[in-house]
C-alpha atoms as a PDB file:
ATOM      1  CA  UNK A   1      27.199  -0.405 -28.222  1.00  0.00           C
ATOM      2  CA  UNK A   2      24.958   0.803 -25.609  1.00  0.00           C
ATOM      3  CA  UNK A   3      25.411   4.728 -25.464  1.00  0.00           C
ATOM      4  CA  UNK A   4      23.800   7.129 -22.718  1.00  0.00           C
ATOM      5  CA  UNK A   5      20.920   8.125 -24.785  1.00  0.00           C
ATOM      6  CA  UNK A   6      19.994   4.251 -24.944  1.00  0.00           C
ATOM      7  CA  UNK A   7      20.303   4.290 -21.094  1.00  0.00           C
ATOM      8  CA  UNK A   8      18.166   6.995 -20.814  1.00  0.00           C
ATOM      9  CA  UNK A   9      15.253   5.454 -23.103  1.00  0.00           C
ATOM     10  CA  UNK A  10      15.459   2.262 -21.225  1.00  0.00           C
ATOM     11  CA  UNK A  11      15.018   3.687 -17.814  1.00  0.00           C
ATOM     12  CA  UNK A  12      11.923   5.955 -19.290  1.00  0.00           C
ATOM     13  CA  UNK A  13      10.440   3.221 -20.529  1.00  0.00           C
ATOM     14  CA  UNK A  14      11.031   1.206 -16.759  1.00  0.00           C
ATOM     15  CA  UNK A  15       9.640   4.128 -15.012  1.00  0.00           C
ATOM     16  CA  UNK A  16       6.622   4.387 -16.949  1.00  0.00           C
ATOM     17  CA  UNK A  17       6.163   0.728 -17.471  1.00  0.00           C
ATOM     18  CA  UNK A  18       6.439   0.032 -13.717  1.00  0.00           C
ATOM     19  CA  UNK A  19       4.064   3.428 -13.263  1.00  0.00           C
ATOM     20  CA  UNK A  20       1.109   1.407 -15.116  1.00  0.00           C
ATOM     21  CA  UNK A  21       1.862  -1.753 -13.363  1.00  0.00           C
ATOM     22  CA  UNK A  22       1.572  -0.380 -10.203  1.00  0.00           C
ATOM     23  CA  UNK A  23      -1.837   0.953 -10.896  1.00  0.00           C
ATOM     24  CA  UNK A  24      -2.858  -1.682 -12.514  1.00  0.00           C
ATOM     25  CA  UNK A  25      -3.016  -3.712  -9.645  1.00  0.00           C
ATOM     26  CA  UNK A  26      -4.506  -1.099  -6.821  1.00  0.00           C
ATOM     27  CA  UNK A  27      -7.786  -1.941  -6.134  1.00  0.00           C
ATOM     28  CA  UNK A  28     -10.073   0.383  -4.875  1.00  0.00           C
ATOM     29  CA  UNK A  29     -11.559  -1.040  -1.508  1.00  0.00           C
ATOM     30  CA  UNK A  30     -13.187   0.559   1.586  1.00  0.00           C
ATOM     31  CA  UNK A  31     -12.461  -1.007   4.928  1.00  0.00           C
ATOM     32  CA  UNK A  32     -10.793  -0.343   8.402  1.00  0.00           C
ATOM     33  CA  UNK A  33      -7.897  -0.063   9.374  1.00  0.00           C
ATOM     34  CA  UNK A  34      -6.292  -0.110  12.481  1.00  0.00           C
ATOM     35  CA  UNK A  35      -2.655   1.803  12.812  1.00  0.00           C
ATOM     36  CA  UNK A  36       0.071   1.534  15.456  1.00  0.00           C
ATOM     37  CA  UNK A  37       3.099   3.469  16.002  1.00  0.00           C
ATOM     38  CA  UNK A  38       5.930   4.566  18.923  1.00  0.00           C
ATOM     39  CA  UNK A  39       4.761   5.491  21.302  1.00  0.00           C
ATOM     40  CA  UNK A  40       1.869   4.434  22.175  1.00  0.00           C
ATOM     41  CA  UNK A  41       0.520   6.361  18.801  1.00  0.00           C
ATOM     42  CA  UNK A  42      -2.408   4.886  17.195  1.00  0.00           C
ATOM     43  CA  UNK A  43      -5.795   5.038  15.231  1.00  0.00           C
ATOM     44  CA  UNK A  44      -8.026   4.381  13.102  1.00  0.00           C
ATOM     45  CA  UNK A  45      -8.359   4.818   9.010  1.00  0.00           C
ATOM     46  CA  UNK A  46     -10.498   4.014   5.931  1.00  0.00           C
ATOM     47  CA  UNK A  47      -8.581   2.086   3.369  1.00  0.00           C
ATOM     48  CA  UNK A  48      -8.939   3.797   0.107  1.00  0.00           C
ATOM     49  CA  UNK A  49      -6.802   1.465  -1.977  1.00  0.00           C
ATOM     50  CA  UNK A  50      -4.584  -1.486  -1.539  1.00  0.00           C
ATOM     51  CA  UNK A  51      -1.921  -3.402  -4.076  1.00  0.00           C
ATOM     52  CA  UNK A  52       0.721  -5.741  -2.742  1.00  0.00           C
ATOM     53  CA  UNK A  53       3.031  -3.129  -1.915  1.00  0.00           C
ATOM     54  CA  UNK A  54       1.217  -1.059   0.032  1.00  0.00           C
ATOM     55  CA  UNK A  55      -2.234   0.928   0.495  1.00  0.00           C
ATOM     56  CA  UNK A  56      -3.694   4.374   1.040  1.00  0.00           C
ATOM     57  CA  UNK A  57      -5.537   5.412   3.784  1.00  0.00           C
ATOM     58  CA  UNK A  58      -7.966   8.048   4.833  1.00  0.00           C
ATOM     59  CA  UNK A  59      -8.107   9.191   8.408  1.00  0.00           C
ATOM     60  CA  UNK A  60      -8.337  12.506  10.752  1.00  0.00           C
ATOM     61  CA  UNK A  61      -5.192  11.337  12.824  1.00  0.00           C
ATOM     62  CA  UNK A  62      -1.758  13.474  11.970  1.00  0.00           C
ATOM     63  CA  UNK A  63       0.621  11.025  10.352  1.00  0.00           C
ATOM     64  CA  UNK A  64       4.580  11.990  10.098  1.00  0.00           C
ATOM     65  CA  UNK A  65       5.668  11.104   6.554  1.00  0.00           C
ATOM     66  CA  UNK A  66       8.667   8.562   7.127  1.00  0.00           C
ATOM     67  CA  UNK A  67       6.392   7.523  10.111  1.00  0.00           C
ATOM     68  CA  UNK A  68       7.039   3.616  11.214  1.00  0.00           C
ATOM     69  CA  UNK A  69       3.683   1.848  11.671  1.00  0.00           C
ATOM     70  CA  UNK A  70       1.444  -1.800  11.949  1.00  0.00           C
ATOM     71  CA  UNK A  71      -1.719  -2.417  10.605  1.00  0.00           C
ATOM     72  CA  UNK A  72      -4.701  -4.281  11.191  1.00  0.00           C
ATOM     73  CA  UNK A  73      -7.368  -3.964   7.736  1.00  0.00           C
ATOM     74  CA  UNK A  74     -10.134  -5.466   8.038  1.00  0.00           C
ATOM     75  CA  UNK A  75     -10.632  -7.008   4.830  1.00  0.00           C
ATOM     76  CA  UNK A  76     -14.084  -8.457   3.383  1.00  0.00           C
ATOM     77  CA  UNK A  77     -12.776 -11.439   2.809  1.00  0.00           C
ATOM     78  CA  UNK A  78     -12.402 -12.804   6.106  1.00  0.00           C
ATOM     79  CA  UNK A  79     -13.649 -12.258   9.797  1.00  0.00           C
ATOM     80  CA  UNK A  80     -10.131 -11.911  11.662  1.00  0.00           C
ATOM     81  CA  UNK A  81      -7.701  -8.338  10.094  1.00  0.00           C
ATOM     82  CA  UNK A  82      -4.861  -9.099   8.274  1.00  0.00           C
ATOM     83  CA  UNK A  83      -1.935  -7.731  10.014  1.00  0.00           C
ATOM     84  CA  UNK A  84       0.828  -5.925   8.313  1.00  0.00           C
ATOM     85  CA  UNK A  85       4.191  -5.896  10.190  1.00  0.00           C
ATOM     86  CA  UNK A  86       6.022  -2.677   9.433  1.00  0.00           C
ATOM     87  CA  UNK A  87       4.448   0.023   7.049  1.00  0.00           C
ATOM     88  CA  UNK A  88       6.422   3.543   6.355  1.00  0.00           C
ATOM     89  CA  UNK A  89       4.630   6.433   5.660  1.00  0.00           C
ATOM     90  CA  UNK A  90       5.945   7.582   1.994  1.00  0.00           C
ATOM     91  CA  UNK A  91       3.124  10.732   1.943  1.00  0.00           C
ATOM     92  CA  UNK A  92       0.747  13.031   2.981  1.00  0.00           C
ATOM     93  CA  UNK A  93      -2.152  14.954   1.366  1.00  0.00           C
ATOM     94  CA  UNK A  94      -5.174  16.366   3.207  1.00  0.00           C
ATOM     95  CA  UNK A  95      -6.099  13.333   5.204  1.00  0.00           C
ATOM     96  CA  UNK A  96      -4.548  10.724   3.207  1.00  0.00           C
ATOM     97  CA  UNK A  97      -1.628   8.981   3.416  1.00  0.00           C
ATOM     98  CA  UNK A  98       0.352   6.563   0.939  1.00  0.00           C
ATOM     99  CA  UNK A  99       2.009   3.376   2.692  1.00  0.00           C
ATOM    100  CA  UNK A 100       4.307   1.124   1.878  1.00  0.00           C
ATOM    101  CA  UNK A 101       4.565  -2.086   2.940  1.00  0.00           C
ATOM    102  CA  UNK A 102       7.954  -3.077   4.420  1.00  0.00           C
ATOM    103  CA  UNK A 103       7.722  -6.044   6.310  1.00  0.00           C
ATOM    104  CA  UNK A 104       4.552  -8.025   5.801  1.00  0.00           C
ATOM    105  CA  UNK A 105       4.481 -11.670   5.304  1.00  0.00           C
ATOM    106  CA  UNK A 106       4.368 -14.169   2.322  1.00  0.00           C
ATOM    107  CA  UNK A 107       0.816 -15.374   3.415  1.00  0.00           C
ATOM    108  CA  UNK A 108      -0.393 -11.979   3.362  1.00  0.00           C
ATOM    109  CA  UNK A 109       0.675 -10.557   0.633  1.00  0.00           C
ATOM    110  CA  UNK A 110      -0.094 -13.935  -1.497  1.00  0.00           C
ATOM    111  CA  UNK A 111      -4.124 -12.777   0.308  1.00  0.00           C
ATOM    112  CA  UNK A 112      -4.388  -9.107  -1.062  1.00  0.00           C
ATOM    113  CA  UNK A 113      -2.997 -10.794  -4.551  1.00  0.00           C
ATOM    114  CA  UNK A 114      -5.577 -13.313  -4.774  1.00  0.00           C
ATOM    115  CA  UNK A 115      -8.205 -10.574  -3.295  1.00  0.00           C
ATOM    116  CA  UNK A 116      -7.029  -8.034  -6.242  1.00  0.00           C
ATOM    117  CA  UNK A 117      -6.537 -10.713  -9.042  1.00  0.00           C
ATOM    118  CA  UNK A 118     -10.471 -11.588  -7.865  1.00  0.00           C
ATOM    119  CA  UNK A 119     -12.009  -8.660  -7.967  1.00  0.00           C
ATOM    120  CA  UNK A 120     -10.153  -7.473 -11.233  1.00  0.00           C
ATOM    121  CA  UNK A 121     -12.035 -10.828 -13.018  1.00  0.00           C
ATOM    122  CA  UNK A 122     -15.453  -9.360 -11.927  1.00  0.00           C
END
């Protein structure tokens, strides 16, 4: 019989599980990054580190957490940015924000796997 406390250790054991898979597979990479928001808002941003789901960027431009935006990085693996269809803004810390990726397509999220899986093998 599954009982509350059992509920309980399962979840734990998600959260922390999905914790260390989600930093497993950030990899720590410097490039630009273009932004673009309502409004005509936009700039420009250092990636810090990027995993499928999303990224973190560095930049002196004021970002709204819950902000709606599109990137452009500029990854080393290729000459043209990969473009990232909706982000949301998830926080904010002294110049750096964490991102989520919302909307970005198959092709580009199968690139920053194979660009994380490669660099991990190094």
């Amino acid at each position: 019989m599954v009982t509350p406390r059992h509920i309980k250790s399962a979840l734990r054991s998600s959260a922390v599980a999905s914790d260390r898979e989600r930093r497993g597979r950030r990899l720590a990479l410097s490039c630009r990054v273009f932004f673009f928001g309502q409004d005509d808002f936009e700039g420009e941003a250092v990636l810090v580190d990027v995993s499928t789901g999303g990224c973190q960027i560095a930049t002196s431009e004021t970002i709204a957490v819950g902000a709606l935006l599109k990137l452009s990085i500029f990854l080393p693996d290729h000459n043209w940015p990969m473009r990232v269809d909706e982000v949301v803004v998830r926080w904010a810390k002294e110049g750096r924000y964490g991102l989520e990726f919302t909307s970005i397509r198959l092709a580009q999220r199968e690139r920053l796997r194979a660009l994380i899986m490669n660099s991990k093998g190094e």
